[in-house]
C-alpha atoms as a PDB file:
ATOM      1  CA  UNK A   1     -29.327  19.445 -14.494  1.00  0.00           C
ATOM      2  CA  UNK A   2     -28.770  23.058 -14.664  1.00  0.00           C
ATOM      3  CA  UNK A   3     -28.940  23.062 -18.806  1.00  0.00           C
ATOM      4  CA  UNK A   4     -31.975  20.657 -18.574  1.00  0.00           C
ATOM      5  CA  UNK A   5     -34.305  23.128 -16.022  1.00  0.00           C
ATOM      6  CA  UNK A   6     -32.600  26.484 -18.635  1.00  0.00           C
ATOM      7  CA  UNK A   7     -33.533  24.875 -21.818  1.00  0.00           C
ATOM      8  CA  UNK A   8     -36.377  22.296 -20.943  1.00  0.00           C
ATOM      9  CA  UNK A   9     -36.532  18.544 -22.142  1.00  0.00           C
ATOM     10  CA  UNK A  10     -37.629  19.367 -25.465  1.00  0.00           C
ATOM     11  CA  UNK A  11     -34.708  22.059 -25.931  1.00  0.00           C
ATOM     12  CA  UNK A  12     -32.147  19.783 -24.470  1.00  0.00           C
ATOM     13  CA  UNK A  13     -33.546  16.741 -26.943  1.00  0.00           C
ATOM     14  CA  UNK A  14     -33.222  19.012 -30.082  1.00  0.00           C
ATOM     15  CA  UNK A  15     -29.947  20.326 -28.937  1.00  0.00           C
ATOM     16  CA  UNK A  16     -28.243  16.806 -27.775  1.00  0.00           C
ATOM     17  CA  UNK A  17     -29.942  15.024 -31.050  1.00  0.00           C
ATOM     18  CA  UNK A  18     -28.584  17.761 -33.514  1.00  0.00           C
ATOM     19  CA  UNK A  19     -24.965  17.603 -32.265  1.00  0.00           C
ATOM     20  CA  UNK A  20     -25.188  13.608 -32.173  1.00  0.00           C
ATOM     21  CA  UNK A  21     -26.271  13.211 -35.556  1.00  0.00           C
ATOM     22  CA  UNK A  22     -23.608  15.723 -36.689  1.00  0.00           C
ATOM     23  CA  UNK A  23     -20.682  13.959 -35.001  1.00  0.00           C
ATOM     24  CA  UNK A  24     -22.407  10.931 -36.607  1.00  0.00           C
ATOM     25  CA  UNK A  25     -22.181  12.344 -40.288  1.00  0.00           C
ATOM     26  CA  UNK A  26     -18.861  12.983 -39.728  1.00  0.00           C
ATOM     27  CA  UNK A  27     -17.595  10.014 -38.009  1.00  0.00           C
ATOM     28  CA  UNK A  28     -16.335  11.630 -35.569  1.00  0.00           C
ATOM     29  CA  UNK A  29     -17.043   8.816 -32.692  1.00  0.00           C
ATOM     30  CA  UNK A  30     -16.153   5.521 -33.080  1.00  0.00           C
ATOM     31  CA  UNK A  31     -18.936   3.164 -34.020  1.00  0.00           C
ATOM     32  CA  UNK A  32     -21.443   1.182 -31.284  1.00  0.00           C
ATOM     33  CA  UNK A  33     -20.735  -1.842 -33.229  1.00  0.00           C
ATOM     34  CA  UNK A  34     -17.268  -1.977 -32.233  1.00  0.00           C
ATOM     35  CA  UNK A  35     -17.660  -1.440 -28.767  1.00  0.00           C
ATOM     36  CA  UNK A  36     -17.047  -5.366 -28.182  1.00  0.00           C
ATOM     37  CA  UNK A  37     -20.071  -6.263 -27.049  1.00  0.00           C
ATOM     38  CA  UNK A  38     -22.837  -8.659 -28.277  1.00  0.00           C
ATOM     39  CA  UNK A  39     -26.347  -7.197 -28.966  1.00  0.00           C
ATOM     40  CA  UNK A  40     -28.739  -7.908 -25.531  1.00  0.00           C
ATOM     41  CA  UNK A  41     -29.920  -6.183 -22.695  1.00  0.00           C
ATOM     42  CA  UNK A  42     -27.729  -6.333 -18.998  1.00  0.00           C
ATOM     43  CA  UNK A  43     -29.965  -5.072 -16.094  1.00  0.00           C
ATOM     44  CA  UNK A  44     -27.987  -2.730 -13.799  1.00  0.00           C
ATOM     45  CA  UNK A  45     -29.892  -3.072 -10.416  1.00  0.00           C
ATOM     46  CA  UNK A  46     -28.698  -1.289  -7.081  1.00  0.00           C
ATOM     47  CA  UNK A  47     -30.003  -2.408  -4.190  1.00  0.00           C
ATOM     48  CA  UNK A  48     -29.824  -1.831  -0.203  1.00  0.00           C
ATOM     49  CA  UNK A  49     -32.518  -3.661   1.744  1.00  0.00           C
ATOM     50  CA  UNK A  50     -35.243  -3.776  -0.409  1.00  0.00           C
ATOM     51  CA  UNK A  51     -36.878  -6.761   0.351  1.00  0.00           C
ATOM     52  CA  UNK A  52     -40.697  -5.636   0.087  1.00  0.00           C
ATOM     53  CA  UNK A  53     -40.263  -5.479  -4.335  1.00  0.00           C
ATOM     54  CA  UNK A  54     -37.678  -7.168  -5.589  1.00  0.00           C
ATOM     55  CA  UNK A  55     -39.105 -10.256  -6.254  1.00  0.00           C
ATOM     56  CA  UNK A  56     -41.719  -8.799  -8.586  1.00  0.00           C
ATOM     57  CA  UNK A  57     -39.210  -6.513 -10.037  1.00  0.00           C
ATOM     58  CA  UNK A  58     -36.692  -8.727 -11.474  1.00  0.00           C
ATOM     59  CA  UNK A  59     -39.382 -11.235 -12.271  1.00  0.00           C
ATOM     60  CA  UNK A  60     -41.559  -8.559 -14.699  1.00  0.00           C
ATOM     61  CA  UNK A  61     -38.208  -8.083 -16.980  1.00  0.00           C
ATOM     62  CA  UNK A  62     -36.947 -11.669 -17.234  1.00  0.00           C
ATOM     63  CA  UNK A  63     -38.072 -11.847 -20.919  1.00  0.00           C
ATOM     64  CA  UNK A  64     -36.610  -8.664 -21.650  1.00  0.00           C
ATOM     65  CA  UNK A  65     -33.234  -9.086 -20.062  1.00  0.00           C
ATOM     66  CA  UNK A  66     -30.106 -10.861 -20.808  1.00  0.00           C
ATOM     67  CA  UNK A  67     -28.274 -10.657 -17.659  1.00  0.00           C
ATOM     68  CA  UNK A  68     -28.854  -8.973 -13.946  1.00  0.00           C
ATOM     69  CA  UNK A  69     -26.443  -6.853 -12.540  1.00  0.00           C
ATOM     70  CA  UNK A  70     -26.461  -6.575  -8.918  1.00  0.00           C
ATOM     71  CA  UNK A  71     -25.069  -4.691  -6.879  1.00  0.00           C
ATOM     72  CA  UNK A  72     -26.061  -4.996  -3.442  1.00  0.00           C
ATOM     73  CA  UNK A  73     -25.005  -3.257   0.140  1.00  0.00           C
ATOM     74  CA  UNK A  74     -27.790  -5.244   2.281  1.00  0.00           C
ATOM     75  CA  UNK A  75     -27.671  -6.061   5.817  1.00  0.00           C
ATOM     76  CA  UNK A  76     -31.144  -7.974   5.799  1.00  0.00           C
ATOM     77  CA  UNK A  77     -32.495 -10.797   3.783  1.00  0.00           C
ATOM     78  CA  UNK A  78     -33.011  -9.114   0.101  1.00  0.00           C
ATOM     79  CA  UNK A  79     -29.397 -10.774  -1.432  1.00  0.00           C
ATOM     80  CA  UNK A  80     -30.866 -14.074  -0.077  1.00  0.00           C
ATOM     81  CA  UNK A  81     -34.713 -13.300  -1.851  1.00  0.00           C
ATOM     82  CA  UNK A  82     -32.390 -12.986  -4.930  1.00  0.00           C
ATOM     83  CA  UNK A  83     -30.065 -15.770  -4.945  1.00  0.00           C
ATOM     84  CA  UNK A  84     -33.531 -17.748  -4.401  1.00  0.00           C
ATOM     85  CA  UNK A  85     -34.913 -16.197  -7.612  1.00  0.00           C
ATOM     86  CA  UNK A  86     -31.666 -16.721  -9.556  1.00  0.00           C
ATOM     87  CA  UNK A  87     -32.611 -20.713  -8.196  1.00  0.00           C
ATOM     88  CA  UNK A  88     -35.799 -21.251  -9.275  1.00  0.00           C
ATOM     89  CA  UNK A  89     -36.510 -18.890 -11.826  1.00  0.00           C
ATOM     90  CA  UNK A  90     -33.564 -19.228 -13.734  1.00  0.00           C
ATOM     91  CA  UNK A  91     -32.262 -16.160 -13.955  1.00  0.00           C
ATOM     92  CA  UNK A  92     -28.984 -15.274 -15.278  1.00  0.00           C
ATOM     93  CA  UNK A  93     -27.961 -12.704 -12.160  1.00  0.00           C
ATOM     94  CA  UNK A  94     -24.288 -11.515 -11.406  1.00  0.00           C
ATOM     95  CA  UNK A  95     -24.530  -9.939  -7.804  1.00  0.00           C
ATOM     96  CA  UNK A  96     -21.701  -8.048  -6.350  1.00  0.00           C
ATOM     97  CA  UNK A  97     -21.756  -7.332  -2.718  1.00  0.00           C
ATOM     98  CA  UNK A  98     -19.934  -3.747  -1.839  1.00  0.00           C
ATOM     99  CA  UNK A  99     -20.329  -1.706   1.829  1.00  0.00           C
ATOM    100  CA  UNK A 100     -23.440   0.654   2.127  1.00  0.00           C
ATOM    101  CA  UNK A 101     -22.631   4.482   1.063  1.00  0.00           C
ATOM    102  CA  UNK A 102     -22.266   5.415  -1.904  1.00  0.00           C
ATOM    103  CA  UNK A 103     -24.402   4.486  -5.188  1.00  0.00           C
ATOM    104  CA  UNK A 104     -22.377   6.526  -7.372  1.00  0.00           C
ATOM    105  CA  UNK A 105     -19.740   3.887  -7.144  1.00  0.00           C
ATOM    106  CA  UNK A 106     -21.759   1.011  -7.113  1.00  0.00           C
ATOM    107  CA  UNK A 107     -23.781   1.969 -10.613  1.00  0.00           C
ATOM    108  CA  UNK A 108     -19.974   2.422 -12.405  1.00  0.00           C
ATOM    109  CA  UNK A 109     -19.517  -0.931 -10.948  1.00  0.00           C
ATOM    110  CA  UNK A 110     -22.195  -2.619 -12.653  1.00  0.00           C
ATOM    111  CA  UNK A 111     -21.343  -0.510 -15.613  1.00  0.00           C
ATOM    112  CA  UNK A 112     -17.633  -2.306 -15.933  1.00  0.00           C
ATOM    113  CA  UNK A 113     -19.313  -5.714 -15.401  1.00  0.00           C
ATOM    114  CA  UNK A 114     -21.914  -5.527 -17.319  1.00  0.00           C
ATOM    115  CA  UNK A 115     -21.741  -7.782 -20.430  1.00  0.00           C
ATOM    116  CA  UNK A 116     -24.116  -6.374 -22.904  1.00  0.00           C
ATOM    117  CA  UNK A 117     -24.495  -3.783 -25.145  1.00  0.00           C
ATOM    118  CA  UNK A 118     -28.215  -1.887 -23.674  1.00  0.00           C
ATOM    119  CA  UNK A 119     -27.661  -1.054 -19.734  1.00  0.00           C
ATOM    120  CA  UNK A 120     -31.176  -0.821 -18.466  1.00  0.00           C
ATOM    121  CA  UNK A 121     -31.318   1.240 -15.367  1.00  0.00           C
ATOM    122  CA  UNK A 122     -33.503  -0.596 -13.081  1.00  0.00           C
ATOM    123  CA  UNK A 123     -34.329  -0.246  -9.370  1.00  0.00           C
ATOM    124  CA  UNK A 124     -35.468  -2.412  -6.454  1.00  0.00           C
ATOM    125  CA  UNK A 125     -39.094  -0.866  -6.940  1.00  0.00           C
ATOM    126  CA  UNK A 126     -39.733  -0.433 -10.642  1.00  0.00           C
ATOM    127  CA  UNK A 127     -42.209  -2.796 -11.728  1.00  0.00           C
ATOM    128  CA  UNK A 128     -42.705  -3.348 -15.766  1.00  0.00           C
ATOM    129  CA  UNK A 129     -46.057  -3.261 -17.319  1.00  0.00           C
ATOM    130  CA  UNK A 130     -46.155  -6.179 -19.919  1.00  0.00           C
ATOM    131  CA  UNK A 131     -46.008  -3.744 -22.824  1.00  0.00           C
ATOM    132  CA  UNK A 132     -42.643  -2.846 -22.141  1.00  0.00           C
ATOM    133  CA  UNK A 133     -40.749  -6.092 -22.989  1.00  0.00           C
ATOM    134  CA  UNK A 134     -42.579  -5.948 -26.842  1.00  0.00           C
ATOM    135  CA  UNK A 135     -42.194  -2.365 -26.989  1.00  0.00           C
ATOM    136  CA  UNK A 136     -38.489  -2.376 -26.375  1.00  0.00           C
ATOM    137  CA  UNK A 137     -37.697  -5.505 -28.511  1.00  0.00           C
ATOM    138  CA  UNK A 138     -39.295  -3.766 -31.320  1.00  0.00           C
ATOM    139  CA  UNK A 139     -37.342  -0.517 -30.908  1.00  0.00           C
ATOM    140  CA  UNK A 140     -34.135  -2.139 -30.879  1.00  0.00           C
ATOM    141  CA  UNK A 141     -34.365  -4.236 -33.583  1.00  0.00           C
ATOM    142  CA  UNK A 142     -35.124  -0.682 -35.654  1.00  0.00           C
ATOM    143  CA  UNK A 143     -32.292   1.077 -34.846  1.00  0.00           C
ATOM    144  CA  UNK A 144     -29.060   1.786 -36.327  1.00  0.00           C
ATOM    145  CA  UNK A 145     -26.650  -0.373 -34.441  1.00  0.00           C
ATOM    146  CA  UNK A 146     -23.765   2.018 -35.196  1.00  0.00           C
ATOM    147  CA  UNK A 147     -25.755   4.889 -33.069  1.00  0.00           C
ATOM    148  CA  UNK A 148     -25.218   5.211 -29.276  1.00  0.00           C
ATOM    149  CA  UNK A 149     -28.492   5.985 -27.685  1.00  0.00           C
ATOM    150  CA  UNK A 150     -30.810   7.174 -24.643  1.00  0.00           C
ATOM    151  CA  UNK A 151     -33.852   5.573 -24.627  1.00  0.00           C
ATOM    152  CA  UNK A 152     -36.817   7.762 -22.224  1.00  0.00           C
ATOM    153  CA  UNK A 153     -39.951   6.831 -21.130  1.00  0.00           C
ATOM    154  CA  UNK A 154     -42.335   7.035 -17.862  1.00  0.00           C
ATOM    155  CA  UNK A 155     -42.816   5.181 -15.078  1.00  0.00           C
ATOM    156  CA  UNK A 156     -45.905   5.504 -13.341  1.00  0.00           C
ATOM    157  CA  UNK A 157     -44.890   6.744  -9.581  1.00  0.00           C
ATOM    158  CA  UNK A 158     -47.261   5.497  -6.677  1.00  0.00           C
ATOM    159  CA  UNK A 159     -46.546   6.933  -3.692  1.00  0.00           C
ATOM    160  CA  UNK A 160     -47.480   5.807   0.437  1.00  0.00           C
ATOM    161  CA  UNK A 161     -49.481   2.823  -0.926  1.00  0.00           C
ATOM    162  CA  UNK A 162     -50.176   1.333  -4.137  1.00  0.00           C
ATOM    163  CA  UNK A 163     -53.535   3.548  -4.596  1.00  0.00           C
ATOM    164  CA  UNK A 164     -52.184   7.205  -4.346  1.00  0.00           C
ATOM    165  CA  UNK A 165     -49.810   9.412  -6.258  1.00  0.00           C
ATOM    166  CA  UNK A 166     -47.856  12.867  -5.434  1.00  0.00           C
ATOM    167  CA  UNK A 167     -50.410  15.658  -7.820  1.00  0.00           C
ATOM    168  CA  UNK A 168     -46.758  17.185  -8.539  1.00  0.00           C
ATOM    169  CA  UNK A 169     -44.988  13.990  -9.685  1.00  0.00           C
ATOM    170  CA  UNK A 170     -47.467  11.654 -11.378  1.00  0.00           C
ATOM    171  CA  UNK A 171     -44.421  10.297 -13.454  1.00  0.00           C
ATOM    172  CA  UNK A 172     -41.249   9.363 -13.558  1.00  0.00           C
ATOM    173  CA  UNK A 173     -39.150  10.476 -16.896  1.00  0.00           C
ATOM    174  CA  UNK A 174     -35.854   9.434 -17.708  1.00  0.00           C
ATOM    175  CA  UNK A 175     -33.389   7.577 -19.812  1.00  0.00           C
ATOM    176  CA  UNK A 176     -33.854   3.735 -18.516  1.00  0.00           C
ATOM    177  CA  UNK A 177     -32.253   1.772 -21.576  1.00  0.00           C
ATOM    178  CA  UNK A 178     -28.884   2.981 -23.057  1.00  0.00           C
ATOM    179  CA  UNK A 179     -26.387   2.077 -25.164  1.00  0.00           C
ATOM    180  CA  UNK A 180     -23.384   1.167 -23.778  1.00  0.00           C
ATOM    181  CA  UNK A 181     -19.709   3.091 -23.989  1.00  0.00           C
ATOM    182  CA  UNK A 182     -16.660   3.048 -21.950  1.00  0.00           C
ATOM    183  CA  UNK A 183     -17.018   6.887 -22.384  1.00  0.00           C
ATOM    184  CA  UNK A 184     -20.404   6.725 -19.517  1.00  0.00           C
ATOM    185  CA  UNK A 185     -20.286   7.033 -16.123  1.00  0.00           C
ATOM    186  CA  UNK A 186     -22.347   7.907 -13.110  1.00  0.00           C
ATOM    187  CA  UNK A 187     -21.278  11.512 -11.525  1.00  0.00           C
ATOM    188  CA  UNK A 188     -22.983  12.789  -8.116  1.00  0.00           C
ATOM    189  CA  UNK A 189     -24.978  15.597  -9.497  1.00  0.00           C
ATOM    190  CA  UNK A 190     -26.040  18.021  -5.731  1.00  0.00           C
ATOM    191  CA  UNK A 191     -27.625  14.797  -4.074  1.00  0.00           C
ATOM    192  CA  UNK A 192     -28.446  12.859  -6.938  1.00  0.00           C
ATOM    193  CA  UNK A 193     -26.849  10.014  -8.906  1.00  0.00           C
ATOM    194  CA  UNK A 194     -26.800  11.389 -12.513  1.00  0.00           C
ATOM    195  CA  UNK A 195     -25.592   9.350 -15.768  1.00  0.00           C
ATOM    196  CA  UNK A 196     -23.119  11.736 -17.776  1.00  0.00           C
ATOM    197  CA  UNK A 197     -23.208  10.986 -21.269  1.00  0.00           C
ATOM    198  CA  UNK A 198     -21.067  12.571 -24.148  1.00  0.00           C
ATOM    199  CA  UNK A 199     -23.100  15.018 -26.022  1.00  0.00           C
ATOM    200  CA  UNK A 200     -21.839  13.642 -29.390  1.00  0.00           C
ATOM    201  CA  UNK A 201     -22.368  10.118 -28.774  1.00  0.00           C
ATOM    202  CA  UNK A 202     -26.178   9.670 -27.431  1.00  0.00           C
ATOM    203  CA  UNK A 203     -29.610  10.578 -29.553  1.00  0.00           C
ATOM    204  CA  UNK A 204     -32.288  10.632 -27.481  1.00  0.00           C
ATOM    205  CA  UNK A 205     -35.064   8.818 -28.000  1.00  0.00           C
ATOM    206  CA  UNK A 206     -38.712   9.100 -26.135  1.00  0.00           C
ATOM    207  CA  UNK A 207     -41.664   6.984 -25.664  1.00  0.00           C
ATOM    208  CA  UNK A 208     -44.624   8.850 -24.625  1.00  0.00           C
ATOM    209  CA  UNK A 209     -46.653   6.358 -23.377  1.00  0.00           C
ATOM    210  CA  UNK A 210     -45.772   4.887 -19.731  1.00  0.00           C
ATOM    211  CA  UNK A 211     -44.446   1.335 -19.718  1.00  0.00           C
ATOM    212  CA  UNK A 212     -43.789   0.328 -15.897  1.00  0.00           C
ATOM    213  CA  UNK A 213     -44.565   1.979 -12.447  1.00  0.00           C
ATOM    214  CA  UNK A 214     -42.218   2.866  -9.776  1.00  0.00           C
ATOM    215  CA  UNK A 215     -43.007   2.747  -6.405  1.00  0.00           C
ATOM    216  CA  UNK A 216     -41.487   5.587  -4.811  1.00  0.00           C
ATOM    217  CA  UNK A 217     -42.806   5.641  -1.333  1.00  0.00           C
ATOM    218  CA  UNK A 218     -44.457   2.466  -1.185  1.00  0.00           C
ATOM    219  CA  UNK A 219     -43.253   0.848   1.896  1.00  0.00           C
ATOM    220  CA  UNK A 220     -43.721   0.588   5.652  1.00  0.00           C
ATOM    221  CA  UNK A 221     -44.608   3.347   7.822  1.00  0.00           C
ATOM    222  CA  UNK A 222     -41.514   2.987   9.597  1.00  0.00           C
ATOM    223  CA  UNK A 223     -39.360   2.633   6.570  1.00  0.00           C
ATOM    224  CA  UNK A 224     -40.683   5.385   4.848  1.00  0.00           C
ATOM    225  CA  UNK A 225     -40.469   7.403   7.930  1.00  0.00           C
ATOM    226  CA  UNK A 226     -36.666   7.098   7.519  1.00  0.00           C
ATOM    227  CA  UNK A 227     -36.804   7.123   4.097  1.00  0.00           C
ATOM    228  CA  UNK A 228     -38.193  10.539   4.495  1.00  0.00           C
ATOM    229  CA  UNK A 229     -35.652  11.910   7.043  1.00  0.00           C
ATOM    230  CA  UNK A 230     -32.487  10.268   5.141  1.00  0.00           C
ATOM    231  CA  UNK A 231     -33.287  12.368   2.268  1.00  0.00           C
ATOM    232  CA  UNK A 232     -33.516  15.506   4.375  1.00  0.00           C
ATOM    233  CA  UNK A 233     -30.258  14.829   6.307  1.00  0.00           C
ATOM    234  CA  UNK A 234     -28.401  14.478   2.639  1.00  0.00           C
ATOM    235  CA  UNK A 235     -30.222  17.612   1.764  1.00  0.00           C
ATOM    236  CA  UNK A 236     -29.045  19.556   5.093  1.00  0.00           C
ATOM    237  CA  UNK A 237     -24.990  17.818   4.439  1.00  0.00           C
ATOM    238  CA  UNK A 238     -25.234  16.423   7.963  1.00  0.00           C
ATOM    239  CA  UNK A 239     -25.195  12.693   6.351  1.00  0.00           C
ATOM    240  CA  UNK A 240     -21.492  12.374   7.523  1.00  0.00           C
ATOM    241  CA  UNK A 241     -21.650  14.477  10.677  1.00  0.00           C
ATOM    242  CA  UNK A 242     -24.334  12.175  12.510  1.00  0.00           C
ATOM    243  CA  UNK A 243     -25.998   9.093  12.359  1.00  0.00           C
ATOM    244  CA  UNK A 244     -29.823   8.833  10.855  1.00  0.00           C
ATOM    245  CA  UNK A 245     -30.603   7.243  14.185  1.00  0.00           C
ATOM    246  CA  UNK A 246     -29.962  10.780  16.074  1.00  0.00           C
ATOM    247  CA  UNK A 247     -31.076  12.279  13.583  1.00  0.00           C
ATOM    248  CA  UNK A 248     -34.678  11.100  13.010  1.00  0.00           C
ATOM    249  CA  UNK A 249     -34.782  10.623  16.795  1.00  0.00           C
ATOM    250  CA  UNK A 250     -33.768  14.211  16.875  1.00  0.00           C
ATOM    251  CA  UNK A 251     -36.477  15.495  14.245  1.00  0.00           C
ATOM    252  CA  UNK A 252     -39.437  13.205  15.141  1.00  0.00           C
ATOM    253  CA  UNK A 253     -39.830  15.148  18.516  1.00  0.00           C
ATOM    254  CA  UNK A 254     -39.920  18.588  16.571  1.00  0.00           C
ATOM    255  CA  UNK A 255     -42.077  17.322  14.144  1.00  0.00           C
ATOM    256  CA  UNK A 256     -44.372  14.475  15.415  1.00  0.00           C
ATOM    257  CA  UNK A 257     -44.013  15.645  19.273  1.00  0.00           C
ATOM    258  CA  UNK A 258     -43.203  11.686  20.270  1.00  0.00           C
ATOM    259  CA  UNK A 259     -40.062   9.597  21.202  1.00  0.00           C
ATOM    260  CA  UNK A 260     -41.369   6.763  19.607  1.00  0.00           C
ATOM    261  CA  UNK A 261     -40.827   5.892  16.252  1.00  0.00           C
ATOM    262  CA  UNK A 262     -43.802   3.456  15.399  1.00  0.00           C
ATOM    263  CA  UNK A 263     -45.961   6.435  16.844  1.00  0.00           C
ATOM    264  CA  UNK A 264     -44.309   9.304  14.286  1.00  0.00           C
ATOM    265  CA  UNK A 265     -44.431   6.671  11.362  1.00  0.00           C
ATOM    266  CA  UNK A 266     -48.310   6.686  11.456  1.00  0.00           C
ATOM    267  CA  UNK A 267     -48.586  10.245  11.824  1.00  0.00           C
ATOM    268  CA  UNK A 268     -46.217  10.806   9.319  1.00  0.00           C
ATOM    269  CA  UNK A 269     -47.872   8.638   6.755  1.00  0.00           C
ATOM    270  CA  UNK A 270     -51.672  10.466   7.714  1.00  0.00           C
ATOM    271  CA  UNK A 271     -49.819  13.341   7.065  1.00  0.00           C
ATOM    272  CA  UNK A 272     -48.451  12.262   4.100  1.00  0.00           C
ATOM    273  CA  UNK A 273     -51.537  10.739   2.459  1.00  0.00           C
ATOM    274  CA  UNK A 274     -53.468  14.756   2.830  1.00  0.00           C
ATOM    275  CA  UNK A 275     -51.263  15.234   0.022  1.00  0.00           C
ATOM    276  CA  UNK A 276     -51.955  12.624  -2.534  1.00  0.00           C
ATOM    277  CA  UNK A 277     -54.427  11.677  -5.340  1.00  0.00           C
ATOM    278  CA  UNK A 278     -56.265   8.514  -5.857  1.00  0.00           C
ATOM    279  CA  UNK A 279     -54.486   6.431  -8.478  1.00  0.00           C
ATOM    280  CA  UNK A 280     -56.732   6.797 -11.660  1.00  0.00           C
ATOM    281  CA  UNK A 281     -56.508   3.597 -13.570  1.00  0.00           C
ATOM    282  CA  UNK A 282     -58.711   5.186 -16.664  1.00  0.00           C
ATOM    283  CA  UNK A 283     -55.681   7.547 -17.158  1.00  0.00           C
ATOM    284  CA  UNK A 284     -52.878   5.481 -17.094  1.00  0.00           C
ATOM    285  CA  UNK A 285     -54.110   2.079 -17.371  1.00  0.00           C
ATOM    286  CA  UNK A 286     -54.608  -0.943 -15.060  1.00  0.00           C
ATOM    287  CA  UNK A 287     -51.549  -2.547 -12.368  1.00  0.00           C
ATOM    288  CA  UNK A 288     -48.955  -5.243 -13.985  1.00  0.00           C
ATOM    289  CA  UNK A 289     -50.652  -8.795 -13.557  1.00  0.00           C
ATOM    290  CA  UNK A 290     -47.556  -9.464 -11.447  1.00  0.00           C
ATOM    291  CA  UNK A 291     -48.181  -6.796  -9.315  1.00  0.00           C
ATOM    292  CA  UNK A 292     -51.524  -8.188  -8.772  1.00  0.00           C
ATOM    293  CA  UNK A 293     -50.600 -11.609  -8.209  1.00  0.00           C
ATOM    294  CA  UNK A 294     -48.259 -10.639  -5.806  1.00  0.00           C
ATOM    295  CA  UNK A 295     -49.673  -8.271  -3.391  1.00  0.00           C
ATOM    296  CA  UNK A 296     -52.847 -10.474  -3.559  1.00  0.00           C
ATOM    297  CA  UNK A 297     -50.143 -13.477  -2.457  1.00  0.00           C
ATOM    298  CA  UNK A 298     -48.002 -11.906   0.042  1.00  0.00           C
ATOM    299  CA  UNK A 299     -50.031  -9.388   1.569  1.00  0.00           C
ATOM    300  CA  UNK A 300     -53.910  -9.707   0.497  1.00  0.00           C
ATOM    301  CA  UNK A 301     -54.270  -6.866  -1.450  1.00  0.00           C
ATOM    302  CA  UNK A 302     -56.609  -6.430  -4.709  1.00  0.00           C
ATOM    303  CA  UNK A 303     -55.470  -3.768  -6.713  1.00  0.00           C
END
């Protein structure tokens, strides 16, 4: 992360794709074709009580996909939404179930069973736009299937609701698809799960134009509330030293002035909301039908 804010994405892509195509010249890493896996797409999907997205998310990549990977640390009903879409959608979903704690371990997990040769990176809240599946098909199928790639592109962030975004972080960029290697794994980077990838196995490759949404903050009050304070907790190292229970307790009367939770979630969310921008659909293009079927379904919304 360090090289990537010194030398900016562009510098980083020119520098990672010239000493990749070098050590490609020279065969100096073994082939992607001999990795022993077949060509196809396994979904690597993380999840801890996220029960308010997944059904839309797993459902907008089931053309795209091969396989699911889940790993899951849940103590509420989302493995039970998923074992009910694996039923009646037909989906081809291998869920692990490991204790709550640490997603470093759980992502090199579902890198080791994982059957495929692409690992897309895909969370309990991303949501595809229906130009991704043709977009990525297409890609593939041009590559050089000797190469070992990182495939970027944007998600659309919505933030509080599904009609707001953050001014500072209108999207999302990162490498979602990649080619496979027993040479990856995930690494705790400060508080963040990062993917370390060999510098003279991956090109990168980016997509400019935005081909799914995430949404970031898009849940309850209450949820986000903690959302909100488990992030600061990691940030302050007290994550071990107390529980988030006493610790939002704790911070919700120095912030919010109030005991009660329900009460600091609605501030916190009015607060919240001062700082966001109205979704603009004539800049980045209209909601996944999906999307719109659902929240019109479950929670009559019209987006």
């Amino acid at each position: 992360m360090f090289v990537r804010r010194l030398l900016g994405f562009k510098g980083v892509s020119l520098v990672r794709n010239t000493v990749s195509d070098i050590a490609f010249s020279l065969r100096l890493i073994p082939s992607a074709s001999d990795i022993g896996r077949p060509e196809g797409i396994s979904a690597m999907v993380c999840t801890r009580n996220d029960p308010e997205w997944i059904e839309p998310s797993l459902l907008s990549i089931k053309d795209l996909v091969d396989e699911y990977v889940v790993i899951d640390s849940s103590t509420d009903e989302t493995p039970q939404i998923i074992e009910n879409l694996r039923k009646e959608n037909g989906l081809n979903i291998k869920m692990k179930r490991i204790p709550p704690g640490d997603l470093v371990k759980a992502r090199n997990l579902a890198l080791k069973i994982s059957r495929y040769k692409w690992i897309l990176h895909w969370d309990a809240d991303f949501i595809a736009k229906e130009e991704l599946t043709p977009t990525i098909k297409n890609l593939l199928e041009s590559l050089d299937k000797r190469r070992y790639y990182l495939i970027y592109w944007p998600h659309i962030c919505l933030d509080a609701d599904l009609f707001h975004q953050h001014p500072r972080r209108p999207l999302h960029w990162e490498h979602w698809l990649f080619t496979f290697s027993p040479k990856l794994k995930y690494e705790w980077v400060k508080h963040f799960d990062s993917l370390i990838a060999p510098l003279t196995y991956y090109k990168m490759i980016i997509i400019k134009k935005p081909l799914s949404f995430h949404l970031c903050t898009v849940r309850s009050p209450v949820r986000l509330l903690y959302k909100h304070y488990w992030w600061k907790m990691r940030a302050e190292g007290l994550e071990r030293k107390m529980s988030l229970e006493e610790y939002v307790k704790e911070k919700i009367q120095i912030d919010f002035n109030t005991t009660d939770i329900d009460e600091a979630a609605k501030m916190f969310i009015k607060r919240f909301l001062k700082h966001l921008i109205k979704y603009d659909k004539e800049k980045y293009g209209d909601y996944p039908k999906i999307l719109k079927e659902y929240v019109k379904h479950k929670y009559n919304i019209n987006l």
